[in-house]
N, C-alpha and C. Protein backbone atom coordinates (compact mmCIF):
# COMPACT_ATOMS: atom_id res chain seq x y z
N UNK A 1 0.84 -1.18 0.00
CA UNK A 1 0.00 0.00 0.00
C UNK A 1 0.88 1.25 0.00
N UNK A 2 0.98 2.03 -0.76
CA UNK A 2 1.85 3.55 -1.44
C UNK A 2 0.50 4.33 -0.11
N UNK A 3 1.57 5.02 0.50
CA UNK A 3 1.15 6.16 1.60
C UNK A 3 1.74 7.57 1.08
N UNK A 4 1.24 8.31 1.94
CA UNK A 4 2.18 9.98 1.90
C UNK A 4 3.32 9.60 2.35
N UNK A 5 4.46 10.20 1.50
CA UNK A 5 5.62 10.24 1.92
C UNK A 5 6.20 9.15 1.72
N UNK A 6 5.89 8.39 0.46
CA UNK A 6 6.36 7.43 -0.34
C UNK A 6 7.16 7.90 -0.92
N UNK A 7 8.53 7.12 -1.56
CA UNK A 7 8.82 7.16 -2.67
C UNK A 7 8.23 6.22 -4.10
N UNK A 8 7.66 7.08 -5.02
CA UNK A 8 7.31 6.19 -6.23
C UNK A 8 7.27 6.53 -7.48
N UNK A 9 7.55 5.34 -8.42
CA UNK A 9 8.21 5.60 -9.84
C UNK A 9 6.84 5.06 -10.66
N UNK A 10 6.69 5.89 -11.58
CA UNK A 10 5.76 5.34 -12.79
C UNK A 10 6.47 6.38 -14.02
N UNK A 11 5.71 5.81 -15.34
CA UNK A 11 5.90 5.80 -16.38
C UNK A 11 5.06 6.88 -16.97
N UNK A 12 5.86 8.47 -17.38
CA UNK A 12 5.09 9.23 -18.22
C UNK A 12 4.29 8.58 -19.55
N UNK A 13 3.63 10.00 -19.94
CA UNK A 13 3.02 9.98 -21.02
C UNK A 13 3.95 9.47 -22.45
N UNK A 14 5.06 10.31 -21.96
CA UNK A 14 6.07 10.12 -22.99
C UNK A 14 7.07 8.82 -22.87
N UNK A 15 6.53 7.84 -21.86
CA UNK A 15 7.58 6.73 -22.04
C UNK A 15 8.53 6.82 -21.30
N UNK A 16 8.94 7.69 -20.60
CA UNK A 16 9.99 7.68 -19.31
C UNK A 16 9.61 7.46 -18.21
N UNK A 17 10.75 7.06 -17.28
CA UNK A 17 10.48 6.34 -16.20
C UNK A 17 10.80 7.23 -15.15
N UNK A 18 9.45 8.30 -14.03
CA UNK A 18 9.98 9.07 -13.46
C UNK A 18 9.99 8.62 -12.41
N UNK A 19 10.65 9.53 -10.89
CA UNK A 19 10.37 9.05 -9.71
C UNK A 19 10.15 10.33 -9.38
N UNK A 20 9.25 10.24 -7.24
CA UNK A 20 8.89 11.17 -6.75
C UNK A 20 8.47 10.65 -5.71
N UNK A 21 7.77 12.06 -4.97
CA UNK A 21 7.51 11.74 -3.31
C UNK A 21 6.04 11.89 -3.30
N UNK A 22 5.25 10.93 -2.68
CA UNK A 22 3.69 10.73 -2.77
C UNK A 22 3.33 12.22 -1.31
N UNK A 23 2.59 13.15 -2.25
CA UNK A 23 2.66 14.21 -0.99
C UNK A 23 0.77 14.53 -0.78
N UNK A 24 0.18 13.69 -1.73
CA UNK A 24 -1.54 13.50 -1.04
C UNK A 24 -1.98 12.16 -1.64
N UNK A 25 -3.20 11.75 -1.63
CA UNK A 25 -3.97 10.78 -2.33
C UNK A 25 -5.32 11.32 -2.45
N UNK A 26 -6.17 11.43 -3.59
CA UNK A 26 -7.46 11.52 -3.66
C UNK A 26 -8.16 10.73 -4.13
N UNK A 27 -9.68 11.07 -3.78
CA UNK A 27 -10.54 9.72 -4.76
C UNK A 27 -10.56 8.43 -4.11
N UNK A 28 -10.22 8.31 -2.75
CA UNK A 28 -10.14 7.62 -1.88
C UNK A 28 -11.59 6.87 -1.88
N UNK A 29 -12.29 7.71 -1.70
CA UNK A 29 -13.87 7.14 -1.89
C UNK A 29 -14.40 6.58 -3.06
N UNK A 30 -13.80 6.70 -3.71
CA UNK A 30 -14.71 6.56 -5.38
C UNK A 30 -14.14 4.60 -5.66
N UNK A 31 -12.82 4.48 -5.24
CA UNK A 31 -12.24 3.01 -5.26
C UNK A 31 -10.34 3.35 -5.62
N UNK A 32 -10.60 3.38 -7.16
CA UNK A 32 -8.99 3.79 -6.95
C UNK A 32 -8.40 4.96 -7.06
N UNK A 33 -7.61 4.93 -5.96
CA UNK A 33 -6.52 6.23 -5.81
C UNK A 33 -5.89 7.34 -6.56
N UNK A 34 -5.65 8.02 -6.39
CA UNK A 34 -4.78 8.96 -6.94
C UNK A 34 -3.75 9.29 -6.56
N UNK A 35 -2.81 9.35 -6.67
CA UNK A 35 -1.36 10.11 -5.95
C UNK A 35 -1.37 11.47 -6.48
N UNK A 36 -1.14 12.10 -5.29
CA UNK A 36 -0.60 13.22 -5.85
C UNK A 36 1.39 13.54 -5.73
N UNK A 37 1.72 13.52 -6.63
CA UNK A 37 3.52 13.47 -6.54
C UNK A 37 4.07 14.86 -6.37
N UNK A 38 4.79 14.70 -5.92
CA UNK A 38 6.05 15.89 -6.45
C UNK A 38 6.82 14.93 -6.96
N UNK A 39 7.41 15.44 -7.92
CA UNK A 39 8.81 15.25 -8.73
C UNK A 39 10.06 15.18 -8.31
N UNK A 40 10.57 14.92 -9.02
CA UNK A 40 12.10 14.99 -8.43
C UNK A 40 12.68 16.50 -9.91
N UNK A 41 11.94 16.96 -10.23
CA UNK A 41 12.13 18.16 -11.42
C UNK A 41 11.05 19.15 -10.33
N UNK A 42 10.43 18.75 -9.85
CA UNK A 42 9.74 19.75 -8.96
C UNK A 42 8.08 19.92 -9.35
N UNK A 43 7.63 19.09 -10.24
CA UNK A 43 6.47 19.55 -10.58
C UNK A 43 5.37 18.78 -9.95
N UNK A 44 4.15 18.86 -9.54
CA UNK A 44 3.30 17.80 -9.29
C UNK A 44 2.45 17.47 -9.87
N UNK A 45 2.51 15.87 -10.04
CA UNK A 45 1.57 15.21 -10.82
C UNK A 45 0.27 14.28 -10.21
N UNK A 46 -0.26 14.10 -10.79
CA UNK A 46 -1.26 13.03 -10.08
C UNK A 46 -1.34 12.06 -11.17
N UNK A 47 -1.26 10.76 -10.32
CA UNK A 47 -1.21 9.73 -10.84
C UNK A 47 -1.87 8.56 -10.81
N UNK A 48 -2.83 8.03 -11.36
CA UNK A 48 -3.31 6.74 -10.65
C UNK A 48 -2.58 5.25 -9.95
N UNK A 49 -3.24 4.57 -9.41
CA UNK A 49 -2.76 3.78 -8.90
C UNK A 49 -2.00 2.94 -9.65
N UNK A 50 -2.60 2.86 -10.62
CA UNK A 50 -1.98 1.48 -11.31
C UNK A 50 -1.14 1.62 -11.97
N UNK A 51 -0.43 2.86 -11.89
CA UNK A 51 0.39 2.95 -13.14
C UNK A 51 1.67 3.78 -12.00
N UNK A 52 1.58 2.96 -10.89
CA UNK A 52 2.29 4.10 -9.68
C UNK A 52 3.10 2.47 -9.03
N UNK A 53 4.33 2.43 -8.55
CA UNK A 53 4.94 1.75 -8.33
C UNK A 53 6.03 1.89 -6.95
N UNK A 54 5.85 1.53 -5.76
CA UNK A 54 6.41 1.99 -4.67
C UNK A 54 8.05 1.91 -4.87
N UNK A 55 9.12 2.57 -4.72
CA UNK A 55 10.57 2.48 -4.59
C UNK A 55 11.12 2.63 -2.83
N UNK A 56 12.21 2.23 -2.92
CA UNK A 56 13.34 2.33 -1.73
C UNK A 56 13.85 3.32 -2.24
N UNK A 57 13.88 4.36 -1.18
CA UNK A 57 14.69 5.65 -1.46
C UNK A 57 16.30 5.44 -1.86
């Protein structure tokens, strides 16, 4: 289970493989998740679950 203050890597739009720090989740209610990321470039993304992958810092 990916919490706040995860580290986690998924796969842009464009085919690269980014990483980042899980800094909310939404949609909690609806079934699946959302991450909300910061970047490691600084930007934040939201991401669904399934396409979100927990890392070791």
């Amino acid at each position: 289970m990916i919490e706040i203050g995860d580290n986690v890597t998924w796969t842009g739009s464009d085919g690269c493989t980014n990483t980042g720090l899980v800094i909310g989740i939404d949609n909690i209610a609806i079934g699946t998740p959302v991450y909300i990321i910061r970047s490691k470039t600084g930007w934040r993304v939201r991401i669904p679950q399934e396409r979100c992958k927990k890392t070791i810092p």
